[in-house]
C-alpha atoms as a PDB file:
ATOM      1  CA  UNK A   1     -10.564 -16.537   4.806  1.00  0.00           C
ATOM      2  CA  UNK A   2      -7.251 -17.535   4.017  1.00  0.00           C
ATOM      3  CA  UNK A   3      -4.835 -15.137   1.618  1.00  0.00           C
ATOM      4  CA  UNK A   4      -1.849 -16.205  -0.475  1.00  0.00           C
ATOM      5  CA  UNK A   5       0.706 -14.329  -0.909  1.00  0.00           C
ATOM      6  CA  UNK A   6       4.284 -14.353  -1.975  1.00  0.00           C
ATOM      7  CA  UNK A   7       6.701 -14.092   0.811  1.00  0.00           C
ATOM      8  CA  UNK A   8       8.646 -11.327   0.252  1.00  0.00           C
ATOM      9  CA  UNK A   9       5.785  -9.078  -0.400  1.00  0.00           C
ATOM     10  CA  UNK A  10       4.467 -10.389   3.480  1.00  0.00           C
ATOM     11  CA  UNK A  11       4.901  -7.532   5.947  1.00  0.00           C
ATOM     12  CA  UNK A  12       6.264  -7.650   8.796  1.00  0.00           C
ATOM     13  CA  UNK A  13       4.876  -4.710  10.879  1.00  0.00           C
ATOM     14  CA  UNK A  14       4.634  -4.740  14.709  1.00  0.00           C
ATOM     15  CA  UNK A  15       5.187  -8.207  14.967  1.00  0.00           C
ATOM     16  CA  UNK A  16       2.186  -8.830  12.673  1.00  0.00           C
ATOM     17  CA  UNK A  17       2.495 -10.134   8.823  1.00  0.00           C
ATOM     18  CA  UNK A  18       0.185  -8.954   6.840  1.00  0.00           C
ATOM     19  CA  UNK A  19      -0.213  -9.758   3.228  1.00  0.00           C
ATOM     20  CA  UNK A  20       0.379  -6.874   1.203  1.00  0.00           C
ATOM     21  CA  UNK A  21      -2.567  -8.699  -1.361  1.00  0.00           C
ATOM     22  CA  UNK A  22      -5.507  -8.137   1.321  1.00  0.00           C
ATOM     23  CA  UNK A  23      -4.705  -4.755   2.407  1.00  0.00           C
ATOM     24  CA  UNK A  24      -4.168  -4.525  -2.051  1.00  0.00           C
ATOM     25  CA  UNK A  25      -7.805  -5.929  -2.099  1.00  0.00           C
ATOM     26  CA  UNK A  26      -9.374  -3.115  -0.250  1.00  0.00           C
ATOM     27  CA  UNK A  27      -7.839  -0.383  -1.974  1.00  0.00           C
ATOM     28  CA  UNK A  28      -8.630  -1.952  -5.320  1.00  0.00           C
ATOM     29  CA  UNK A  29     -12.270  -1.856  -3.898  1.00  0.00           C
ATOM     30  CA  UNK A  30     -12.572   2.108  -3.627  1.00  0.00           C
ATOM     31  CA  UNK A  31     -14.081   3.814  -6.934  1.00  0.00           C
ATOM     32  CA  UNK A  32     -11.524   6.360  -6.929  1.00  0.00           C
ATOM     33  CA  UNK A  33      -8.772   3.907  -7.075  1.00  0.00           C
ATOM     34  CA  UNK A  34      -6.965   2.419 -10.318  1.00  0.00           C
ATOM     35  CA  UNK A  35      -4.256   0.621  -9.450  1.00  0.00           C
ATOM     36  CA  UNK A  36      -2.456  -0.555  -6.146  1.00  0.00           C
ATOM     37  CA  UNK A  37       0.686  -1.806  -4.673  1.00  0.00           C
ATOM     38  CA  UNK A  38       1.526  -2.574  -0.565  1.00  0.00           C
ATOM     39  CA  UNK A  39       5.042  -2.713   0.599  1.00  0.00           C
ATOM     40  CA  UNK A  40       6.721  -2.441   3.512  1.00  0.00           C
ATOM     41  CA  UNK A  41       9.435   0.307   4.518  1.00  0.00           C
ATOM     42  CA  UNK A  42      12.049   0.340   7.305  1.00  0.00           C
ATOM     43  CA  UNK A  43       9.996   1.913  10.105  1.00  0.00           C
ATOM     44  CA  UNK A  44      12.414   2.567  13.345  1.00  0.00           C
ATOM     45  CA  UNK A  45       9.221   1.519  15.479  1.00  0.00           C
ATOM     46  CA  UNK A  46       7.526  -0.830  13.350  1.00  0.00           C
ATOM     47  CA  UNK A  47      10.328  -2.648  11.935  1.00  0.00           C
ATOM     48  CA  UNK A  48       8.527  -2.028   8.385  1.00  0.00           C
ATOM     49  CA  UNK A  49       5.593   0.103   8.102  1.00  0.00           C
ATOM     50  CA  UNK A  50       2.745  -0.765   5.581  1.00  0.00           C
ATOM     51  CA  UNK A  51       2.973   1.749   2.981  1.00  0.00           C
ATOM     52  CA  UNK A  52       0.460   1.862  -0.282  1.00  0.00           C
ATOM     53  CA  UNK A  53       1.536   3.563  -3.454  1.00  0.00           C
ATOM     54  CA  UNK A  54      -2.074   4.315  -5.471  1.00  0.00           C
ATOM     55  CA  UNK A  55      -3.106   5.484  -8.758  1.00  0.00           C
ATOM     56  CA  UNK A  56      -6.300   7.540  -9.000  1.00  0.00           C
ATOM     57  CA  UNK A  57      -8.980   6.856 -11.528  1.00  0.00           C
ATOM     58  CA  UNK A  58      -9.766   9.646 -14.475  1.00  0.00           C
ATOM     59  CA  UNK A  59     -12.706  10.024 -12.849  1.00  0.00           C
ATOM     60  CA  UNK A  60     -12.032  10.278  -9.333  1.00  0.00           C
ATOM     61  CA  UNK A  61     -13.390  12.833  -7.445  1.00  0.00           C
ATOM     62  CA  UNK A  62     -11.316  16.030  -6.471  1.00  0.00           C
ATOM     63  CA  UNK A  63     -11.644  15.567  -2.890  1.00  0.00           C
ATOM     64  CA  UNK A  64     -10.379  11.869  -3.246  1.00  0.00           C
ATOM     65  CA  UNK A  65      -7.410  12.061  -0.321  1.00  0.00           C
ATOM     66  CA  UNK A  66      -5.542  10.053   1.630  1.00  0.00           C
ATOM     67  CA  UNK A  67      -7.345  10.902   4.836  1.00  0.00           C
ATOM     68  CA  UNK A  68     -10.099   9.237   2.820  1.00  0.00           C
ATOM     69  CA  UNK A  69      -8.807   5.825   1.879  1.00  0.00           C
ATOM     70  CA  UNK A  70      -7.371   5.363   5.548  1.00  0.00           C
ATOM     71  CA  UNK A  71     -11.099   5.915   6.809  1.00  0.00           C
ATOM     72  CA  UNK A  72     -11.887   3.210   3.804  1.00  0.00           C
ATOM     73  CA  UNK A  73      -8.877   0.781   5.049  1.00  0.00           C
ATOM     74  CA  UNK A  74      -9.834   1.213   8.597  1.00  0.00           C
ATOM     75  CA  UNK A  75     -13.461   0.099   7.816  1.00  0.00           C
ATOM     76  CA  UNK A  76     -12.346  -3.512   5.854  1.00  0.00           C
ATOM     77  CA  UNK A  77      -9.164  -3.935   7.403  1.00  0.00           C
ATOM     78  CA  UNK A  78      -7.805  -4.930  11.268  1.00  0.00           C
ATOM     79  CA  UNK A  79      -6.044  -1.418  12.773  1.00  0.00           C
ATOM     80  CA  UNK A  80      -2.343  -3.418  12.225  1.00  0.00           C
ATOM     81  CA  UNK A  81      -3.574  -3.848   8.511  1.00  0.00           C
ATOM     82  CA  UNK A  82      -4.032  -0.127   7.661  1.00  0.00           C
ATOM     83  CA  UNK A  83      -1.260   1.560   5.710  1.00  0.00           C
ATOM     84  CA  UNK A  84       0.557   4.171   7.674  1.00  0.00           C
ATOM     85  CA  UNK A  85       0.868   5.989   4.779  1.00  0.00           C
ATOM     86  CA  UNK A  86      -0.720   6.177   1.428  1.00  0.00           C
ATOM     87  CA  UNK A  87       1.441   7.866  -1.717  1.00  0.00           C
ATOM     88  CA  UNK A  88      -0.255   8.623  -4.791  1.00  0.00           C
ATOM     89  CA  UNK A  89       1.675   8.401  -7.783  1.00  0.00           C
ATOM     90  CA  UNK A  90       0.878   9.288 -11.551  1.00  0.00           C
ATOM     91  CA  UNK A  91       1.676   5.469 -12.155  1.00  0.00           C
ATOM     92  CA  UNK A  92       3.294   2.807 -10.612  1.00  0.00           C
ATOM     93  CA  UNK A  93       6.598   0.898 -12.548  1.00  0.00           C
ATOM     94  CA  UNK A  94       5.632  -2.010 -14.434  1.00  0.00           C
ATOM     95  CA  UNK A  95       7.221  -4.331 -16.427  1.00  0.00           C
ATOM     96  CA  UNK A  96       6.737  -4.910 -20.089  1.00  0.00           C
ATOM     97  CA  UNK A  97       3.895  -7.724 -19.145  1.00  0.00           C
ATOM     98  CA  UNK A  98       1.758  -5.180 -16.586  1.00  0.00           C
ATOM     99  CA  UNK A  99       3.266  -6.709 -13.483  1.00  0.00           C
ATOM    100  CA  UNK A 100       3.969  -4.283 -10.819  1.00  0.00           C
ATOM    101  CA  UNK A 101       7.536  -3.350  -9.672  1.00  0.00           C
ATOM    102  CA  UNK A 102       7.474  -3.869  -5.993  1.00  0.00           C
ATOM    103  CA  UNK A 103      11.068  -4.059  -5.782  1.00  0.00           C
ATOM    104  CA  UNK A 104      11.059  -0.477  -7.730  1.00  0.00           C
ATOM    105  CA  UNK A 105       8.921   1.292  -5.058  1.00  0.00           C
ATOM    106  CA  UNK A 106      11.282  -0.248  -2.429  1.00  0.00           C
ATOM    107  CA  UNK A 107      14.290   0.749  -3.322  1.00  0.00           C
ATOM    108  CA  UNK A 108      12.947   4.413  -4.667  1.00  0.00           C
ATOM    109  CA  UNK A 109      10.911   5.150  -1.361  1.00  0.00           C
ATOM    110  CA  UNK A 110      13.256   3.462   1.335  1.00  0.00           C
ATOM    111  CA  UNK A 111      13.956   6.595   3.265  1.00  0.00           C
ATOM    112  CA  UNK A 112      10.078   7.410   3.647  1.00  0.00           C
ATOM    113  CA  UNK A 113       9.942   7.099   7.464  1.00  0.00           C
ATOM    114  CA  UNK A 114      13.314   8.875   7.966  1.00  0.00           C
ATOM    115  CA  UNK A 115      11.642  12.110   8.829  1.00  0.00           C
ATOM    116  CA  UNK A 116      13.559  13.765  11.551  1.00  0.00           C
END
């Protein structure tokens, strides 16, 4: 299977480059999922860390959690592919066509992994 993806949204995690589009893929493919973006953030070990920024569906059920879609990710993805974090937002930027703002969740989450 071969995936296409733009180069700036590859990561670069570990040494590994995973496109943000297949790990994007998965999540799309959980029920309690609406909407999906993969980025990676400066990680101090990882170099950048795979990070997924989710909307929930309406009807998604109220123990929908994070812990959740990591055990989904880790059962259609390779262990380097799995997001080391998941973030669930109320929606993610778009611009006036529907295209998500990757560059938006960048810059406004940069300092995720700069827990001390």
């Amino acid at each position: 299977m071969i995936f296409l993806d733009r180069l700036k949204d590859m990561v670069k995690s570990g040494g590994e480059n995973v496109p943000s589009i297949k790990v994007e893929e998965v999540l799309l493919r959980h029920p309690g999922v609406l909407n999906a973006a993969v980025v990676g953030l400066p990680h101090a070990h990882w170099g950048e860390a795979i990070t997924a920024f989710v909307t929930r569906r309406p009807d998604a059920p109220a123990d929908f959690t994070e812990a959740g879609l990591i055990a989904h990710c880790k059962a259609h993805l390779g262990g380097f592919e799995v997001p080391k974090e998941i973030v669930f937002l109320p929606a993610l930027p778009m611009t006036s066509t529907g295209k998500i703002q990757k560059f938006e969740l960048r810059r406004a989450h940069q300092s995720l992994y700069e827990r001390g």
